[in-house]
Protein backbone atom coordinates (compact mmCIF):
# COMPACT_ATOMS: atom_id res chain seq x y z
CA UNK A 1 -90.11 -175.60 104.08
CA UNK A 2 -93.85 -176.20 102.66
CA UNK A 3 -94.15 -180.03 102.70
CA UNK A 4 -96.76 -181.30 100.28
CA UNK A 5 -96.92 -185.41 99.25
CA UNK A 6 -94.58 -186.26 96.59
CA UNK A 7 -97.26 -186.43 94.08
CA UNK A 8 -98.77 -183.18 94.46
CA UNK A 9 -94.83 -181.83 94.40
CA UNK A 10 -94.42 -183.28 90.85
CA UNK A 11 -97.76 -181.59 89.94
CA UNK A 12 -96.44 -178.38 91.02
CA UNK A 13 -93.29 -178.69 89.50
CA UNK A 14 -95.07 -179.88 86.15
CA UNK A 15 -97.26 -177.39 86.11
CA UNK A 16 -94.67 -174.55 87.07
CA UNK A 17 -92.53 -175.52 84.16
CA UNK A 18 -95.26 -176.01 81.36
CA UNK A 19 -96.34 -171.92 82.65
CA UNK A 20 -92.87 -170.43 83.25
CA UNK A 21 -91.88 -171.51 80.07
CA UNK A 22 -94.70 -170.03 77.81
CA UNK A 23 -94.10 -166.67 80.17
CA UNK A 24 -90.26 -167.06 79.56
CA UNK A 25 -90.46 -167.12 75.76
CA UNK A 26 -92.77 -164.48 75.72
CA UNK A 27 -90.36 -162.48 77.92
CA UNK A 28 -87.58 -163.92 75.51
CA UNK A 29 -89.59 -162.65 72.34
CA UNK A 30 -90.02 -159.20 73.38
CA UNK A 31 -86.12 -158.80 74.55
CA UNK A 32 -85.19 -159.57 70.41
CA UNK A 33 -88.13 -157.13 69.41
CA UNK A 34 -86.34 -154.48 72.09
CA UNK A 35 -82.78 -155.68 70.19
CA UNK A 36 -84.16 -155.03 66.77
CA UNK A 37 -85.47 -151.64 67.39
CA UNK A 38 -82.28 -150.53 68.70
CA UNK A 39 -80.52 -151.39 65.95
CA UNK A 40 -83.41 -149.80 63.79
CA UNK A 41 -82.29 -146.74 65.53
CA UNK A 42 -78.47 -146.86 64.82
CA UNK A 43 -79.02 -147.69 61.02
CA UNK A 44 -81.84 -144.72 60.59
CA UNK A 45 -79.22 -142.62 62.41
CA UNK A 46 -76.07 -143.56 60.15
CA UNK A 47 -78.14 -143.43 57.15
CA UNK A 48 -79.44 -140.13 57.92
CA UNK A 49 -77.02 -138.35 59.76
CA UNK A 50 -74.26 -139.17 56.69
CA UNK A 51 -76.68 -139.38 53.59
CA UNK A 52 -79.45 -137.17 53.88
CA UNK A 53 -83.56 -137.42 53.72
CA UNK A 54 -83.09 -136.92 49.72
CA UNK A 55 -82.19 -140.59 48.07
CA UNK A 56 -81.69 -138.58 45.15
CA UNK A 57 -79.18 -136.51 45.55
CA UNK A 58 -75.79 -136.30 43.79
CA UNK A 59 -72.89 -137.61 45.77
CA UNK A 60 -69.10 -137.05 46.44
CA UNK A 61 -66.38 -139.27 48.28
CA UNK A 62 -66.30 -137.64 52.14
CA UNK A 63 -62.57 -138.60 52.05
CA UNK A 64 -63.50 -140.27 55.81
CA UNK A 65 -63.12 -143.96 55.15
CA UNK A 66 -65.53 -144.83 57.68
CA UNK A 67 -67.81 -142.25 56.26
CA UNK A 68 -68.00 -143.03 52.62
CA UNK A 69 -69.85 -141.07 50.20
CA UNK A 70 -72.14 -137.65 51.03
CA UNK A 71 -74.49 -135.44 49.33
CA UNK A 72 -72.12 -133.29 47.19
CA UNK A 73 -73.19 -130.64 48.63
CA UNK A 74 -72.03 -131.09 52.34
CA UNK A 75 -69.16 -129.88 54.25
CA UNK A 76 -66.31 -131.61 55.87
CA UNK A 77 -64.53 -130.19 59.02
CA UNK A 78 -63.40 -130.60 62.59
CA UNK A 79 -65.86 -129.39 65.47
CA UNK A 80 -63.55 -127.00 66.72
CA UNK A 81 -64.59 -124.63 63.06
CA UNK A 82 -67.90 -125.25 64.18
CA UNK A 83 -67.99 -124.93 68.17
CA UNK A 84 -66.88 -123.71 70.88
CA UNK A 85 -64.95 -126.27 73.31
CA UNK A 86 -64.00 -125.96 76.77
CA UNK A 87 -64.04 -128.18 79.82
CA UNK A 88 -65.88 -127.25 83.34
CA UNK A 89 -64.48 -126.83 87.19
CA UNK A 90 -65.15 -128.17 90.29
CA UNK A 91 -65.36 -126.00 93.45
CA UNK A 92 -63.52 -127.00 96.33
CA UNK A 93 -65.07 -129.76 98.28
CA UNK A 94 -63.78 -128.88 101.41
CA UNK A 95 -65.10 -125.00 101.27
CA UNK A 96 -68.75 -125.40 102.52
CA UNK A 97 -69.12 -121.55 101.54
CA UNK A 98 -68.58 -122.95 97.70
CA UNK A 99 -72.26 -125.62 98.09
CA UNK A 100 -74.45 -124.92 100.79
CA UNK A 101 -77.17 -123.00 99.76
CA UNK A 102 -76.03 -122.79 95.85
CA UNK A 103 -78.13 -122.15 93.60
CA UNK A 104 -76.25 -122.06 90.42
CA UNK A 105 -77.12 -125.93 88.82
CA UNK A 106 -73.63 -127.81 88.15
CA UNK A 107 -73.19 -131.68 86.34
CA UNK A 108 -70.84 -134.18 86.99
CA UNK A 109 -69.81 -136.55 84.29
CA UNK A 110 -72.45 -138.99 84.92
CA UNK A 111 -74.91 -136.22 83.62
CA UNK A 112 -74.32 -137.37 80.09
CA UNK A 113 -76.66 -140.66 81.01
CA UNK A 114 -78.85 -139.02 80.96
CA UNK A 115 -78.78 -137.80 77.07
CA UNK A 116 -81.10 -134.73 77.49
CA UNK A 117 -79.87 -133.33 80.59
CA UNK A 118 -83.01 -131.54 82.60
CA UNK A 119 -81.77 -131.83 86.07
CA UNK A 120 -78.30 -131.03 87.77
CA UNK A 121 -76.28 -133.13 89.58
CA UNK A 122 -75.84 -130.31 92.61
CA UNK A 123 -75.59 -127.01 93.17
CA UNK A 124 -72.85 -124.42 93.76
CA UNK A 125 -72.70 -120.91 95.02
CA UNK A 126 -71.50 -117.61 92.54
CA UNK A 127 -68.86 -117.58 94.92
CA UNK A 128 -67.68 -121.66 94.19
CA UNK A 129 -68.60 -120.42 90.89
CA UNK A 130 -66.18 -117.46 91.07
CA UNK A 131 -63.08 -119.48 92.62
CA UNK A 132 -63.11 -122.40 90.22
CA UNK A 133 -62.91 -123.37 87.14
CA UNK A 134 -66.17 -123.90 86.82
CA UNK A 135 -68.36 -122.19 83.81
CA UNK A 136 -71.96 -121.52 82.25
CA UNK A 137 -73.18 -123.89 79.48
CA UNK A 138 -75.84 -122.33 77.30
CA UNK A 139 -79.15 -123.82 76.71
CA UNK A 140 -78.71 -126.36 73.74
CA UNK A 141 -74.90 -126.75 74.94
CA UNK A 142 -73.44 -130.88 74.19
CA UNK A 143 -71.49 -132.35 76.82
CA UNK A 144 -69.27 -134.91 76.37
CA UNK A 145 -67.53 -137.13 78.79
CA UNK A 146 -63.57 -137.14 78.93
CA UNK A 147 -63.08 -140.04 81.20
CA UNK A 148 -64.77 -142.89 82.94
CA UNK A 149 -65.08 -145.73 82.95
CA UNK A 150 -67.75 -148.24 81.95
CA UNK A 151 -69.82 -146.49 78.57
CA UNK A 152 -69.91 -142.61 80.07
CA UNK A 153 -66.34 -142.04 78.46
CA UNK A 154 -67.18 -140.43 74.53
CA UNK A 155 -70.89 -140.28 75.73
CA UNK A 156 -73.07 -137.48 74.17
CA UNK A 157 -75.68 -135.40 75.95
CA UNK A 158 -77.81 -131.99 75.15
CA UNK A 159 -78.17 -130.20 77.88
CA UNK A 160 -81.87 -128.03 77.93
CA UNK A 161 -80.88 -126.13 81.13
CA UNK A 162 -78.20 -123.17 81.73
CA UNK A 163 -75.61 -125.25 83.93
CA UNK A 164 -71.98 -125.63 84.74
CA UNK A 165 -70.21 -128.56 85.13
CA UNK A 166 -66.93 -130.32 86.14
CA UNK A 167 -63.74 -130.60 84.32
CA UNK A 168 -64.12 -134.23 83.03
CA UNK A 169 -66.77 -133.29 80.67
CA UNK A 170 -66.12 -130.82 77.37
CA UNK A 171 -68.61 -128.94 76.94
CA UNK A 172 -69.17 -127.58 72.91
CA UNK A 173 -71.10 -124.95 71.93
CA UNK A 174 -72.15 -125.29 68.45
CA UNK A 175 -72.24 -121.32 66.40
CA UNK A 176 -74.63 -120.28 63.96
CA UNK A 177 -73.76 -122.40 61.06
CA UNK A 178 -74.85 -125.85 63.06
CA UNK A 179 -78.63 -127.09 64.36
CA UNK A 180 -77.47 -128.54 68.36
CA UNK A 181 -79.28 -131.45 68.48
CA UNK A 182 -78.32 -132.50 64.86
CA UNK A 183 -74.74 -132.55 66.06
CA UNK A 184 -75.69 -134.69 69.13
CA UNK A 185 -77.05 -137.18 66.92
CA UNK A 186 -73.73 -136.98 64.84
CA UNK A 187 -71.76 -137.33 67.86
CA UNK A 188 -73.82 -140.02 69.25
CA UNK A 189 -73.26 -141.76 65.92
CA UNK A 190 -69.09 -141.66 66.57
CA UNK A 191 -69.50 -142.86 70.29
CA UNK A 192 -67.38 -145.75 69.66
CA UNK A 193 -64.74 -144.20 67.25
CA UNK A 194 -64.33 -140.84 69.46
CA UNK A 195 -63.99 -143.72 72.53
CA UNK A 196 -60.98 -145.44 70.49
CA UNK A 197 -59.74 -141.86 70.20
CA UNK A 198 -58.48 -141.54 74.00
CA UNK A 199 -56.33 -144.73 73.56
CA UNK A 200 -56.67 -148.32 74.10
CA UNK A 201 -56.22 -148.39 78.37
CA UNK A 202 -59.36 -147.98 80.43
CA UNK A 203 -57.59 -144.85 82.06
CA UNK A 204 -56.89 -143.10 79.30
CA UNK A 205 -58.64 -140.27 78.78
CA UNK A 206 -60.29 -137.99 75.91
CA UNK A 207 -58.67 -133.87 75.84
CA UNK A 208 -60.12 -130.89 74.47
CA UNK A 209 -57.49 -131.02 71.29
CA UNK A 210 -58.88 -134.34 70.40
CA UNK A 211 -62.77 -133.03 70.46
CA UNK A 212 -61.49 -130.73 68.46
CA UNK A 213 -60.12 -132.52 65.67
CA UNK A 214 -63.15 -135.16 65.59
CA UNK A 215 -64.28 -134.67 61.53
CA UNK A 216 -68.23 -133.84 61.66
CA UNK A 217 -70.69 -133.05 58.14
CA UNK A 218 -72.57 -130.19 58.32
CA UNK A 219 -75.31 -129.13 55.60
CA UNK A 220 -76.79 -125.88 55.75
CA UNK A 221 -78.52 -125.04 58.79
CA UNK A 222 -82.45 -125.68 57.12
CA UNK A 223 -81.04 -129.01 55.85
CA UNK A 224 -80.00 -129.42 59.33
CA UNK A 225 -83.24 -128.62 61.12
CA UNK A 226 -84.82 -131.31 58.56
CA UNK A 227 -82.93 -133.69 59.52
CA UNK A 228 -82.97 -133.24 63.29
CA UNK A 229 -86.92 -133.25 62.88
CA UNK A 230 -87.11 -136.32 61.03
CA UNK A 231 -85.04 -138.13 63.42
CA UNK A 232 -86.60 -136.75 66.58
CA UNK A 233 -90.25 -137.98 65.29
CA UNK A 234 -88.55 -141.60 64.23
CA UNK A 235 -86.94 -142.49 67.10
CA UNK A 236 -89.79 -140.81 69.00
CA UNK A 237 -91.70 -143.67 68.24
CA UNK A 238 -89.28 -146.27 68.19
CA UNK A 239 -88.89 -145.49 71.73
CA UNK A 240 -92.38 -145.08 72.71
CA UNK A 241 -93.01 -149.40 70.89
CA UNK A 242 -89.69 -149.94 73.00
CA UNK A 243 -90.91 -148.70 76.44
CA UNK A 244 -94.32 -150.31 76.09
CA UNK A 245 -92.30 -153.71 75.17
CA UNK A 246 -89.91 -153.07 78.51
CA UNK A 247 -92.97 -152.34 80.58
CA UNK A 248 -94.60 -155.77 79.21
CA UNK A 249 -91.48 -157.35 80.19
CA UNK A 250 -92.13 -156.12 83.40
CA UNK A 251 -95.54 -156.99 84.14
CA UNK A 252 -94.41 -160.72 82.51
CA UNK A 253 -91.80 -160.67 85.20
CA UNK A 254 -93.65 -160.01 88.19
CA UNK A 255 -96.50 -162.30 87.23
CA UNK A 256 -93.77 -165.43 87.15
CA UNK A 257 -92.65 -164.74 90.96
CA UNK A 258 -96.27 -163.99 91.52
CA UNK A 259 -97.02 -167.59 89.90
CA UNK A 260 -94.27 -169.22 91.25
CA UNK A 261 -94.89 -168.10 95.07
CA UNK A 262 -98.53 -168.74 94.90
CA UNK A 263 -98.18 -172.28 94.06
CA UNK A 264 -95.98 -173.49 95.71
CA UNK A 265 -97.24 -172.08 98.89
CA UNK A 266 -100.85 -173.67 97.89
CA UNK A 267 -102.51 -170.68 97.14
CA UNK A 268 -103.56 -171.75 93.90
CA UNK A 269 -104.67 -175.49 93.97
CA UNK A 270 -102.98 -177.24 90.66
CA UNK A 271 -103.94 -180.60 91.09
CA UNK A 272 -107.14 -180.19 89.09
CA UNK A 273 -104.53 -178.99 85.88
CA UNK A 274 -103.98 -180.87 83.17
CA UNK A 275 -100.44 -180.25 82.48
């Protein structure tokens, strides 16, 4: 190890924990600034996605306990009056005829991390499309994860590319009456409820019947559309301060072990500092 006199170590070490400090609270700082605008994010959600853009509009009990009150004018039903649900397929693994040289995209259930699905997971052949139970999910189709473990069980994602995927993800196809990506953001709302839905063991799994029978609110389709715009723009931005504040965090970060190195191996000279 780098052997400087004792005095010049306790400078070091002074001066090292006088910096690190300052750069850990500022570190510190922007992690609760990062916490607070993801919970701005879940309250503009559950305040939107249950009550509306109009604060003046009449109300009526939802008859959903956890739901409270709604604009009287809303419905209340399960998803499966509102979408189609199905589950996916996965072609035989050991049929190389079924994968190599596929060009039809397919997503596992790890997909859903990424929230707006753009890329596939692999890619499978019309004829491991064929013998499977694989099947096409339209543009603007939700997926939702069955199983897993960790947070991908209950998670929501929009998918913007025609895809098929495996049979641990549903996959609902909203009809005409409901805007998709207003739905995603109800869905994301219920993550934890639909979770609690499969059971209480980390095995246990969600089923097509119980996707089905999730209660959603639907408005009409312009109210909708309103809605899903307002929120896209709001969190838009949230995300935008929330990525600049992670990227800070980064830079903060690499400058400490930056620092920290070039000290201590005497590349910057700290016995000038007043510390």
């Amino acid at each position: 190890i780098i052997y400087p006199p004792l005095s010049e170590q306790t400078q070091i070490s002074s001066y090292l924990d006088n910096k690190t400090s300052l750069i850990d609270k500022l570190i510190n700082n922007n992690k609760k600034l990062i916490k607070l605008l993801e919970e701005k994010r879940t309250a503009l959600i559950n305040k939107v996605i249950t009550k509306g853009l109009d604060p003046n509009v009449k109300m009526k009990d939802s008859g959903i306990e956890w739901i409270g009150e709604i604009p009287e004018h809303w419905e209340v039903g399960s998803l499966k009056w509102f979408a189609e649900i199905y589950s996916g397929g996965t072609p035989s693994t050991s049929n190389p005829d079924y994968w190599e040289g596929g060009n039809i995209p397919w997503v596992n259930s790890g997909a859903v991390n990424q929230r707006i699905i753009t890329t596939p997971s692999k890619y499978i052949t019309d004829e491991g499309l064929n013998n499977s139970s694989a099947k096409y999910a339209e543009v603007n189709s939700l997926f939702m994860a069955l199983a897993g473990q960790g947070k991908t069980k209950g998670t929501v994602a929009i998918t913007k590319i025609k895809t098929s995927c495996n049979q641990s993800l549903g996959v609902i196809q909203p009809d005409s009456r409901v805007v998709p990506k207003y739905l995603y953001y109800f869905l994301d709302r219920e993550y934890h409820r639909i979770r609690g839905l499969a059971g209480d063991g980390l095995r246990d799994g969600l089923n097509l019947s119980i996707l089905g029978e999730i209660p959603i609110l639907v408005s009409s389709f312009e109210e909708q559309s309103q809605i899903k715009s307002f929120l896209d723009e709001e969190i838009t931005n949230i995300l935008k301060v929330k990525e600049s504040l992670v990227k800070k965090n980064t830079i903060l970060e690499e400058y400490r072990q930056s620092l920290i190195s070039n000290v201590v191996t005497g590349k910057i000279d700290v016995r000038e500092e007043n510390v």
